[in-house]
Protein backbone atom coordinates (compact mmCIF):
# COMPACT_ATOMS: atom_id res chain seq x y z
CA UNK A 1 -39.20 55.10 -21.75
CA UNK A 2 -42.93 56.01 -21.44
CA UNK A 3 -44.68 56.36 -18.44
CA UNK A 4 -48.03 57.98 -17.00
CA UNK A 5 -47.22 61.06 -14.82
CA UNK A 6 -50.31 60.60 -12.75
CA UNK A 7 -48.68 57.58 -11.92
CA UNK A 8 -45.23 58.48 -11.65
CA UNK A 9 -44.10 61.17 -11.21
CA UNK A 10 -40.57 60.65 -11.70
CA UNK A 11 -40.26 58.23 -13.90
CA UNK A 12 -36.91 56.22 -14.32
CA UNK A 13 -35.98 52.37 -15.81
CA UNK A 14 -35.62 50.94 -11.92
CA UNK A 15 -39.42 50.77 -11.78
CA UNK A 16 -39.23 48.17 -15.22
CA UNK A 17 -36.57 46.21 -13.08
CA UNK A 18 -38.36 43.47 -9.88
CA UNK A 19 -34.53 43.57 -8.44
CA UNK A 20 -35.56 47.14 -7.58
CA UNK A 21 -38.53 45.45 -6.17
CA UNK A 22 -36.62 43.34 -3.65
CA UNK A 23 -38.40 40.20 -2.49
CA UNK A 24 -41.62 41.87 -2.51
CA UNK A 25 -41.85 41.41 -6.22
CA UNK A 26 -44.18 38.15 -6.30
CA UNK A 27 -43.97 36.06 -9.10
CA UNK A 28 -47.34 35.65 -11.31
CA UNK A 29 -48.02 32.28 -11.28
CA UNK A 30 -50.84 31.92 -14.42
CA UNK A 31 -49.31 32.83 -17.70
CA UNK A 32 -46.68 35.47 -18.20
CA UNK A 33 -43.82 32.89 -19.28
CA UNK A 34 -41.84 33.30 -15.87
CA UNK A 35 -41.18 36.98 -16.39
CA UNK A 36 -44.37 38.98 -14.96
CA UNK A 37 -44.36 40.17 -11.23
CA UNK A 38 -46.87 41.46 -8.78
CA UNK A 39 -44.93 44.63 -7.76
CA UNK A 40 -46.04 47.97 -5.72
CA UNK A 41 -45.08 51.45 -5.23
CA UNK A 42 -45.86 55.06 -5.25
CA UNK A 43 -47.71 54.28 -8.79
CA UNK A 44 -49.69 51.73 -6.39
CA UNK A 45 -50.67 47.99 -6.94
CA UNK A 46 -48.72 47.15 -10.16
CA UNK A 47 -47.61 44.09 -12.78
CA UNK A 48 -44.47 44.31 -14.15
CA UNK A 49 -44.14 42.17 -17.25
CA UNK A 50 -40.59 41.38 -19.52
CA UNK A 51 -41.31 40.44 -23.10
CA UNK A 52 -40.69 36.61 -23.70
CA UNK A 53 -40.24 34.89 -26.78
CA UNK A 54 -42.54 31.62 -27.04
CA UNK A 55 -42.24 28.81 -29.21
CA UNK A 56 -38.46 27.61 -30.91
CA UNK A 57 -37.17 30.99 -31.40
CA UNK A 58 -36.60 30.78 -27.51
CA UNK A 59 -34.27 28.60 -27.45
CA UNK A 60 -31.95 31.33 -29.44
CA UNK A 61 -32.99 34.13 -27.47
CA UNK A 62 -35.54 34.15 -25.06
CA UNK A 63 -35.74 38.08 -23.86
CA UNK A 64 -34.27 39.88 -27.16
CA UNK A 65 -35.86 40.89 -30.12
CA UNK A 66 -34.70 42.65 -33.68
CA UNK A 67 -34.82 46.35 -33.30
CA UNK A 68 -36.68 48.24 -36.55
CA UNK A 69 -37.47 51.50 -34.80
CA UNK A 70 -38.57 52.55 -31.46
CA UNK A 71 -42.47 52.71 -32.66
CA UNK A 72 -41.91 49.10 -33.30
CA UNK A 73 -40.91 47.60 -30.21
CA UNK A 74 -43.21 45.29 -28.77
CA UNK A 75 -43.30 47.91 -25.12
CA UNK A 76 -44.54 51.18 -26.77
CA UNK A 77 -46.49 49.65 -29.14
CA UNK A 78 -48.41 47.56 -26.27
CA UNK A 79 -48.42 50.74 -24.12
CA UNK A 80 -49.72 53.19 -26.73
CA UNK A 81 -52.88 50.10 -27.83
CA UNK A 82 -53.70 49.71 -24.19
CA UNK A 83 -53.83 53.67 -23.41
CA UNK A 84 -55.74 53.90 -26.77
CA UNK A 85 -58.05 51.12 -25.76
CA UNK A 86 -58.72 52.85 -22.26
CA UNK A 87 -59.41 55.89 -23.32
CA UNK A 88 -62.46 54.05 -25.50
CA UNK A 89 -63.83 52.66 -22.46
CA UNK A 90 -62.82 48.97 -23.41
CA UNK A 91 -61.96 46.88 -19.91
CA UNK A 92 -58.19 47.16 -19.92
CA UNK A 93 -55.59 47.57 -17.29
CA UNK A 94 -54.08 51.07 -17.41
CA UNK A 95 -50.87 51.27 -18.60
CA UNK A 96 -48.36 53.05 -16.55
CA UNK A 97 -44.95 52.91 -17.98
CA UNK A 98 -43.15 51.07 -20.80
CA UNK A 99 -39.28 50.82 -21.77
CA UNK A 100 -37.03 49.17 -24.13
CA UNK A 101 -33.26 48.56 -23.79
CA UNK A 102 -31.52 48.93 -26.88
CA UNK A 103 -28.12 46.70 -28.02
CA UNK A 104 -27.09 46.79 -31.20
CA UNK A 105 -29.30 45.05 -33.83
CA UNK A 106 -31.39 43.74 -30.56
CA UNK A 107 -33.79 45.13 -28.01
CA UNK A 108 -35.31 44.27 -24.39
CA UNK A 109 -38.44 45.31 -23.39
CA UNK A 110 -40.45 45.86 -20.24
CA UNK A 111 -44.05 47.35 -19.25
CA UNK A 112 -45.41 48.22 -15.84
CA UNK A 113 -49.80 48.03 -15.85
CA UNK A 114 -51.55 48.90 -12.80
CA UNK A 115 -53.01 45.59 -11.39
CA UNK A 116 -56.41 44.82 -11.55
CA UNK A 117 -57.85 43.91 -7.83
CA UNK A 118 -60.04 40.99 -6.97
CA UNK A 119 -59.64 39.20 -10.06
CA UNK A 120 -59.93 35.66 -11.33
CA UNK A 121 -58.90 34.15 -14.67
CA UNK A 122 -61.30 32.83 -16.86
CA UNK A 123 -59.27 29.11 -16.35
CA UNK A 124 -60.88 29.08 -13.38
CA UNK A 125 -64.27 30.19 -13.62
CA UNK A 126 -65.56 27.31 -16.27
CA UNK A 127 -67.75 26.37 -14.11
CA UNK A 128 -69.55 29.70 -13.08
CA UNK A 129 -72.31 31.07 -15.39
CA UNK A 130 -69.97 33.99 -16.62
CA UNK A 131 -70.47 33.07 -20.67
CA UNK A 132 -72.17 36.42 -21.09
CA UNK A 133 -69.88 39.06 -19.90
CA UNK A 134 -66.85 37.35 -21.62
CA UNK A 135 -69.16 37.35 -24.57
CA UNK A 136 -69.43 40.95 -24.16
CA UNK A 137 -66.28 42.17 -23.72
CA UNK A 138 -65.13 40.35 -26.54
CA UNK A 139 -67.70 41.50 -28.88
CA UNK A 140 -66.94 44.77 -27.40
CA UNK A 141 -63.16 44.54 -28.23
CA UNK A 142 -64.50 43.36 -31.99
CA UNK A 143 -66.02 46.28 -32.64
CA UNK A 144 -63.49 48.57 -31.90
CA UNK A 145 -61.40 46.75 -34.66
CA UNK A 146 -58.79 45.17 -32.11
CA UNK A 147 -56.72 42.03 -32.81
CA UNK A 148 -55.74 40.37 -29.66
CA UNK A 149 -52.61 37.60 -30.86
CA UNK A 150 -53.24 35.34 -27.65
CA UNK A 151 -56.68 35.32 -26.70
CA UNK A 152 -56.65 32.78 -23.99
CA UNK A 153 -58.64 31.57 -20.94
CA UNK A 154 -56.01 33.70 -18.77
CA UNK A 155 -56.19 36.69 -20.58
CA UNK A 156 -59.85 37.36 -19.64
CA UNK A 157 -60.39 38.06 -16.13
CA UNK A 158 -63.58 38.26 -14.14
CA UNK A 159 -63.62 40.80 -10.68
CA UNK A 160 -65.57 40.43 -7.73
CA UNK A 161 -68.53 42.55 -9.65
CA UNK A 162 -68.81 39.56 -12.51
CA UNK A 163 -67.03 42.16 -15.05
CA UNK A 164 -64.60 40.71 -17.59
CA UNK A 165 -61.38 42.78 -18.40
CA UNK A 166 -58.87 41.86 -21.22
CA UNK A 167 -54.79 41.55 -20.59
CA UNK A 168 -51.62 41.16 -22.66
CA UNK A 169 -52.13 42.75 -25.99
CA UNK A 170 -48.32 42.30 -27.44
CA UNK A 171 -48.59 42.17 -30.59
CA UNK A 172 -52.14 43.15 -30.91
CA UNK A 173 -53.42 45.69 -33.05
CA UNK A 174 -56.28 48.11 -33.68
CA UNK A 175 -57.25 49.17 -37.49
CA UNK A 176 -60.30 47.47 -38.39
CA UNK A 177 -60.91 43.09 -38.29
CA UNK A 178 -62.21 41.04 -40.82
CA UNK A 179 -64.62 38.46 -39.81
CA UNK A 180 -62.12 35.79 -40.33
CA UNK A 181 -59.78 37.64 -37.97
CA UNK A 182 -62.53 37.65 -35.91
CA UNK A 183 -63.42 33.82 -35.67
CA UNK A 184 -59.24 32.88 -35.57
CA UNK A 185 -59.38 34.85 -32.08
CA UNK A 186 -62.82 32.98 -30.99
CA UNK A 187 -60.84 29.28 -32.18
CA UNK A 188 -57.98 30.48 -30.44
CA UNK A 189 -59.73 30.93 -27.29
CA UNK A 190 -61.84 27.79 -27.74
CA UNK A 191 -58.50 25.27 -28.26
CA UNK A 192 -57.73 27.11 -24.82
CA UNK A 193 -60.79 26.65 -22.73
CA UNK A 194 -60.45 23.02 -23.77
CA UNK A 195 -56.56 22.61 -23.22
CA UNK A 196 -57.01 23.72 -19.72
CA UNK A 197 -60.67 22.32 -18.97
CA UNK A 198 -61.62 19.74 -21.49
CA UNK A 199 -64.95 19.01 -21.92
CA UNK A 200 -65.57 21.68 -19.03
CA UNK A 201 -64.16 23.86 -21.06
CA UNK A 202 -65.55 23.22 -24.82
CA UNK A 203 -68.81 23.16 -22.67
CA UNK A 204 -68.27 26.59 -21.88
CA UNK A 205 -67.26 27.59 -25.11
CA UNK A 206 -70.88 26.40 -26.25
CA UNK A 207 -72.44 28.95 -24.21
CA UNK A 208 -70.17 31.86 -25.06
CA UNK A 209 -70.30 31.84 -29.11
CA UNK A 210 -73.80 32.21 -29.38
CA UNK A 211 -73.64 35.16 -26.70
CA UNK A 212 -71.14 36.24 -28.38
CA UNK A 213 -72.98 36.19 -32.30
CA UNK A 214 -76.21 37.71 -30.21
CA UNK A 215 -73.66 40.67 -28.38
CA UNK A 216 -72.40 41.19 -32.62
CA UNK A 217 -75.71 41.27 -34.06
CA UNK A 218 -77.76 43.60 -31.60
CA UNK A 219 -74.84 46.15 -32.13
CA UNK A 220 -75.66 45.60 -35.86
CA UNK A 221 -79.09 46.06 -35.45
């Protein structure tokens, strides 16, 4: 287990488990595959996420991955980007604890992220003019050399102050992006704005690249 200490100060698995939580751990309803809960506690307002598999590897195990080393599973390595990512000022929730349960050959994994307040995800926001500060923190990310695997229109969340902040980075990674990397996360994003707003949301998508090429060329400049 990893945890924060300004956060917790006694740190132990029950706070990576919503039974602890009772029935005041609230299901998140957007995203988070069924396994992500709206929690709270001495470490405050909190999100307590398990790691889901996606896709047709589900169906042979949904919650447990291959172990190959504890720097490798998909909790610390998410924990130690996202503290990494804070610390460089990039709009991420803190992350407060992480832990992995080991079996065997196999591994489950939780993390625990302080909760963001007042915010909206991008899903449903296509219709307000916020192009530009998605455009930014994006570009932002970019240029710190971060991969983010599932760049979607509810990863990117908008508070009440019009500021965009960037969730779930499993399986992302920081080490320096190629420009193709680069435009696979902006495609990614666009085939989401459109799945969940159609032409609403390609419309949208036509405002951000270009604020997004202008945010990646001033820094250039």
């Amino acid at each position: 287990m990893l945890s924060d200490p300004d956060y917790l100060r006694a740190p132990g698995p029950q706070y990576l488990d919503p039974a602890y939580y009772g029935s005041a751990a609230q299901p998140v309803q957007a995203g988070g595959r069924q396994a992500a809960w709206f929690v709270s506690g001495e470490m405050g307002e909190a999100v307590l996420r398990g790691y889901r598999r996606g896709g047709l590897i589900a169906r042979l195990s949904r919650d447990r991955y291959v172990w190959l080393g504890e720097a490798r599973t998909r909790s610390f390595a998410e924990y130690r980007l996202l503290r990494s990512l804070a610390d460089q000022g990039l709009p991420v929730p803190a992350p407060l604890a992480a832990a992995y349960w080991r079996s065997g050959a196999t591994y489950r994994a939780a993390i625990l992220l302080a909760r963001l307040p007042g915010v909206r995800p991008l899903a449903e926001l296509l219709d307000q003019p916020v192009w530009q500060a998605v455009a930014d923190v994006i570009a932002r990310m970019h240029r710190l050399g971060v991969w983010h695997a599932d760049l979607n229109a509810y990863n990117i969340l908008l508070d009440a102050h019009g500021k965009a902040w960037l969730i779930d980075f499993d399986r992302g990674h920081q080490g320096g992006l190629s420009a193709r990397a680069r435009a696979a996360n902006l495609a990614r994003l666009r085939r989401s704005l459109q799945k969940v707003g159609g032409a609403a949301g390609e419309s949208f998508y036509q405002r951000l690249e270009p604020a997004y090429r202008a945010c990646m060329a001033a820094r250039r400049g």
